[in-house]
N, C-alpha and C. Protein backbone atom coordinates (compact mmCIF):
# COMPACT_ATOMS: atom_id res chain seq x y z
N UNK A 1 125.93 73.01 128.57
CA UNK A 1 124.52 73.28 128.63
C UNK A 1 124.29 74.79 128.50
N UNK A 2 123.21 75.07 127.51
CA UNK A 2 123.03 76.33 127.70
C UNK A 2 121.63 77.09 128.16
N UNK A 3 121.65 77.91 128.78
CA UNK A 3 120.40 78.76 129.31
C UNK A 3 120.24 79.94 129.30
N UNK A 4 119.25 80.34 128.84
CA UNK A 4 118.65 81.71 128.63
C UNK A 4 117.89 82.19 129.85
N UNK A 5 118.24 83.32 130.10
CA UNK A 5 117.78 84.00 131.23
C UNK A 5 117.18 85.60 130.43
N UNK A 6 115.84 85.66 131.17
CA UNK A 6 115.58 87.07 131.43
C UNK A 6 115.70 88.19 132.25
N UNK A 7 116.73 89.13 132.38
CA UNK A 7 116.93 90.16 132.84
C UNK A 7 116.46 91.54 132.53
N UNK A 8 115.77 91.79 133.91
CA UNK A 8 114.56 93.02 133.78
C UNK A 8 115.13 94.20 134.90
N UNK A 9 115.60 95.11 133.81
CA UNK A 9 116.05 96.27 134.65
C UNK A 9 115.21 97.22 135.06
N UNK A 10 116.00 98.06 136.44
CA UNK A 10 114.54 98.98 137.29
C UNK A 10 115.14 99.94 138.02
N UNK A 11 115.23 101.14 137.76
CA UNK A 11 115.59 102.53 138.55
C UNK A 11 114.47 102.37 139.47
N UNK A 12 114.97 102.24 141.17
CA UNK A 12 114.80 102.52 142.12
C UNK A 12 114.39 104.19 142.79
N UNK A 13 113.37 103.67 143.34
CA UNK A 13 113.34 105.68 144.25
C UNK A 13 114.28 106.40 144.12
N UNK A 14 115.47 105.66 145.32
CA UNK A 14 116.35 106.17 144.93
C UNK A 14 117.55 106.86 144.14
N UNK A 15 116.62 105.90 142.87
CA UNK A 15 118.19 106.31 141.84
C UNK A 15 118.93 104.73 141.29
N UNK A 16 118.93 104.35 142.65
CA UNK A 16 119.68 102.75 142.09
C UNK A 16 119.32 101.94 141.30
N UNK A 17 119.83 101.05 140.62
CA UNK A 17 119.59 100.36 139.49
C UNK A 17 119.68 99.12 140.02
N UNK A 18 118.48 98.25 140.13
CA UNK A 18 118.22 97.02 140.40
C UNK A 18 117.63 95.78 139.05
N UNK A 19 117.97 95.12 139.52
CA UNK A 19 117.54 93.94 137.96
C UNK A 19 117.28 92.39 138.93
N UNK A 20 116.38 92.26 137.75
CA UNK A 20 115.23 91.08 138.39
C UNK A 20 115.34 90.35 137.53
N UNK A 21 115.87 88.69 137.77
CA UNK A 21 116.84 87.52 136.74
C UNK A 21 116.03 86.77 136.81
N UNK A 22 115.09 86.25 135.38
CA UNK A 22 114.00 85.60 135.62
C UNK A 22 114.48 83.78 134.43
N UNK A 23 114.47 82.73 135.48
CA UNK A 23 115.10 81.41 133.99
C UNK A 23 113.95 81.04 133.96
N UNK A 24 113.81 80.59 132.39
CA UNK A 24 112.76 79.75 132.32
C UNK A 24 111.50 79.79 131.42
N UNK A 25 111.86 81.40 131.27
CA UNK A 25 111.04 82.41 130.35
C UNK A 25 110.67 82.13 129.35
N UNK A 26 109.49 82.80 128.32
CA UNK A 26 109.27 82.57 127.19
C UNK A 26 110.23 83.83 126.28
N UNK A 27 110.70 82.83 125.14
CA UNK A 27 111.97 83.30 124.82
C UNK A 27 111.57 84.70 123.31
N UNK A 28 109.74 84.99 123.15
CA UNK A 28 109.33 85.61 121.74
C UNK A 28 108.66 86.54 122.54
N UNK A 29 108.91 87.11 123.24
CA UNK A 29 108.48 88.20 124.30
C UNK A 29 108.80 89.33 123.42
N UNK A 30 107.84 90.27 123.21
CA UNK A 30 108.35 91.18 122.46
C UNK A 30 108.66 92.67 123.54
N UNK A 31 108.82 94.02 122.46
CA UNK A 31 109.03 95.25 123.86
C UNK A 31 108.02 95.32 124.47
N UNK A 32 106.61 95.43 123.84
CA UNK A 32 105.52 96.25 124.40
C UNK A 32 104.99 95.10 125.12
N UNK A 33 105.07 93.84 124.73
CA UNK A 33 104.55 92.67 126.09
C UNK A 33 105.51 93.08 127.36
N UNK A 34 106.92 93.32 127.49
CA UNK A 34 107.72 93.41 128.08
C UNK A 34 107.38 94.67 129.20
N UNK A 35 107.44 95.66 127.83
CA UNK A 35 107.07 96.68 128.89
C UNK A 35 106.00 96.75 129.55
N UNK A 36 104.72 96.14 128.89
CA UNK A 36 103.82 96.16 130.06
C UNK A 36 103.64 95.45 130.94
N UNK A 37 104.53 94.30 131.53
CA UNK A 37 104.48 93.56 132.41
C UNK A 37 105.46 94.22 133.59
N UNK A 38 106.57 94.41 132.88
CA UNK A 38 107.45 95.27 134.06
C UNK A 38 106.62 96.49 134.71
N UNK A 39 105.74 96.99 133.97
CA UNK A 39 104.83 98.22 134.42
C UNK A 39 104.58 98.00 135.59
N UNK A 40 103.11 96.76 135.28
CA UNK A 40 102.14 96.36 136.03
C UNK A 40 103.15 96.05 137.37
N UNK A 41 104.54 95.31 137.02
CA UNK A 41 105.25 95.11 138.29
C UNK A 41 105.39 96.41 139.51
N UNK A 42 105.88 97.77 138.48
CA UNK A 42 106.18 98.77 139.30
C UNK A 42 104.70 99.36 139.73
N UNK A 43 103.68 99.20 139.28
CA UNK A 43 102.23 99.52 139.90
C UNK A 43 102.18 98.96 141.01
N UNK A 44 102.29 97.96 141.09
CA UNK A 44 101.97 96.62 142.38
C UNK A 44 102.68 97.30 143.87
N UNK A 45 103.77 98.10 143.25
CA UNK A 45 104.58 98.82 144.65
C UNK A 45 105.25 97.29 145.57
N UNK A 46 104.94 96.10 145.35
CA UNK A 46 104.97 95.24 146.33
C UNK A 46 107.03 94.85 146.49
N UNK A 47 107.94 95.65 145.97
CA UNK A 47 109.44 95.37 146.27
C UNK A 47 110.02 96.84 147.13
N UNK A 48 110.22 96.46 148.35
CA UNK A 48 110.93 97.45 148.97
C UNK A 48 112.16 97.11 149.88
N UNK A 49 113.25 98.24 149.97
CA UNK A 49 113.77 97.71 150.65
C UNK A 49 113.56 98.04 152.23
N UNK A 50 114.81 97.63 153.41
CA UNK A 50 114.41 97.50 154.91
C UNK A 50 113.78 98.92 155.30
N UNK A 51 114.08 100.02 154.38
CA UNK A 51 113.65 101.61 154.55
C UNK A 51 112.54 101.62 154.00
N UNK A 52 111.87 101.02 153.26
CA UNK A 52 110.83 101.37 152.60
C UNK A 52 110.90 102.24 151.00
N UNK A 53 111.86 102.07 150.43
CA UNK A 53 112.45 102.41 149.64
C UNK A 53 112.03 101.31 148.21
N UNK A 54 111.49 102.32 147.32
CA UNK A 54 110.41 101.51 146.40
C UNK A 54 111.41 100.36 145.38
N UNK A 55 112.06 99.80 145.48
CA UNK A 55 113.16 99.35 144.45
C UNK A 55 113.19 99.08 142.85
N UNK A 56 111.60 98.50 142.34
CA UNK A 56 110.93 98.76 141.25
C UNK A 56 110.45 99.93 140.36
N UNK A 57 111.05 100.94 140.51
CA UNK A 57 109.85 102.50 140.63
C UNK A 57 110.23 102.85 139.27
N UNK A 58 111.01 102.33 138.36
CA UNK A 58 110.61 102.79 136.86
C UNK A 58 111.37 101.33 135.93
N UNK A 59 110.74 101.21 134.92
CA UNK A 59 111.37 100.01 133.77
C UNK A 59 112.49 100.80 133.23
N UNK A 60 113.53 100.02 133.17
CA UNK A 60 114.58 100.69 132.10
C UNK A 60 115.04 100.03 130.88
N UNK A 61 114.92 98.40 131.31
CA UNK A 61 115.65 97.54 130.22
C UNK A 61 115.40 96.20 130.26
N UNK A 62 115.22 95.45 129.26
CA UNK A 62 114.47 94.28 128.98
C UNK A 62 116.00 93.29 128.73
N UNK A 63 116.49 92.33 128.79
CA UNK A 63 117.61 91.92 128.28
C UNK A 63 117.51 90.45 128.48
N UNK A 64 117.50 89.53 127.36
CA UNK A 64 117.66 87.99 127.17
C UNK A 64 119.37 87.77 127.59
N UNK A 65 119.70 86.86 128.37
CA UNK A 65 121.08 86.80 128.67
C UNK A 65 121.38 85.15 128.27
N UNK A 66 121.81 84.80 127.50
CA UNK A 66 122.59 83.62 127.21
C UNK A 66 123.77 83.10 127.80
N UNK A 67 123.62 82.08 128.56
CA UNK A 67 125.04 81.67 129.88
C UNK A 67 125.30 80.31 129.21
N UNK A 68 126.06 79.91 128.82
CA UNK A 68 126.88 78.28 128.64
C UNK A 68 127.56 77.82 129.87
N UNK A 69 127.22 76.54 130.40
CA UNK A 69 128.28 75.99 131.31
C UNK A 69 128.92 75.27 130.64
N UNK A 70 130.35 74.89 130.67
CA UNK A 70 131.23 73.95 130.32
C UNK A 70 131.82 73.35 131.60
N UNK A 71 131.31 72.03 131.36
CA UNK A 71 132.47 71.15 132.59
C UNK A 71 133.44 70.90 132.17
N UNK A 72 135.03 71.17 133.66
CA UNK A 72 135.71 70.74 133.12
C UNK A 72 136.01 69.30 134.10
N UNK A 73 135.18 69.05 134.80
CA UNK A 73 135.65 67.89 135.67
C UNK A 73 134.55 67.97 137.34
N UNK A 74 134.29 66.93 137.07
CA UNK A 74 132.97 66.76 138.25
C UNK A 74 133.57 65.31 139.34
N UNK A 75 133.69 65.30 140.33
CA UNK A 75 133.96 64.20 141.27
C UNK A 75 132.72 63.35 141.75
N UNK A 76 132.59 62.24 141.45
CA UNK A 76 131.91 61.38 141.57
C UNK A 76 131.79 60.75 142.70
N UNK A 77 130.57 60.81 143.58
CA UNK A 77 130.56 60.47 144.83
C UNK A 77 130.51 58.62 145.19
């Protein structure tokens, strides 16, 4: 089975690099839809961490991620 995931990268106050893994997405998202949604995210201020530490505080990177599972063996209850 395969699934596409959206991964939305984000320089933190601090510096740190956090990413926000979104399944389910619409897959013709272009940059400038992209970027302005991640914007509006870092406007909102609403992700911090236990310090108060803004974790959203700039867009860096938009990225479609393609994952395949392959079974190799499932036990049947």
């Amino acid at each position: 089975m395969k699934v596409r995931a959206l991964n939305l990268g984000f320089k933190a106050a601090d510096g740190k690099h956090h990413t926000l893994k979104l399944n389910n997405v619409s897959t013709n998202l272009d940059e400038s839809k992209l970027r302005e949604a991640m914007n509006k995210l870092v406007e909102l201020n609403m992700f911090q961490d236990k310090f108060g530490t803004k974790l959203y505080a700039e867009a860096v990177s938009a990225k479609y991620v393609d994952t395949e599972t392959q079974t190799v063996f499932t036990v049947e209850d």
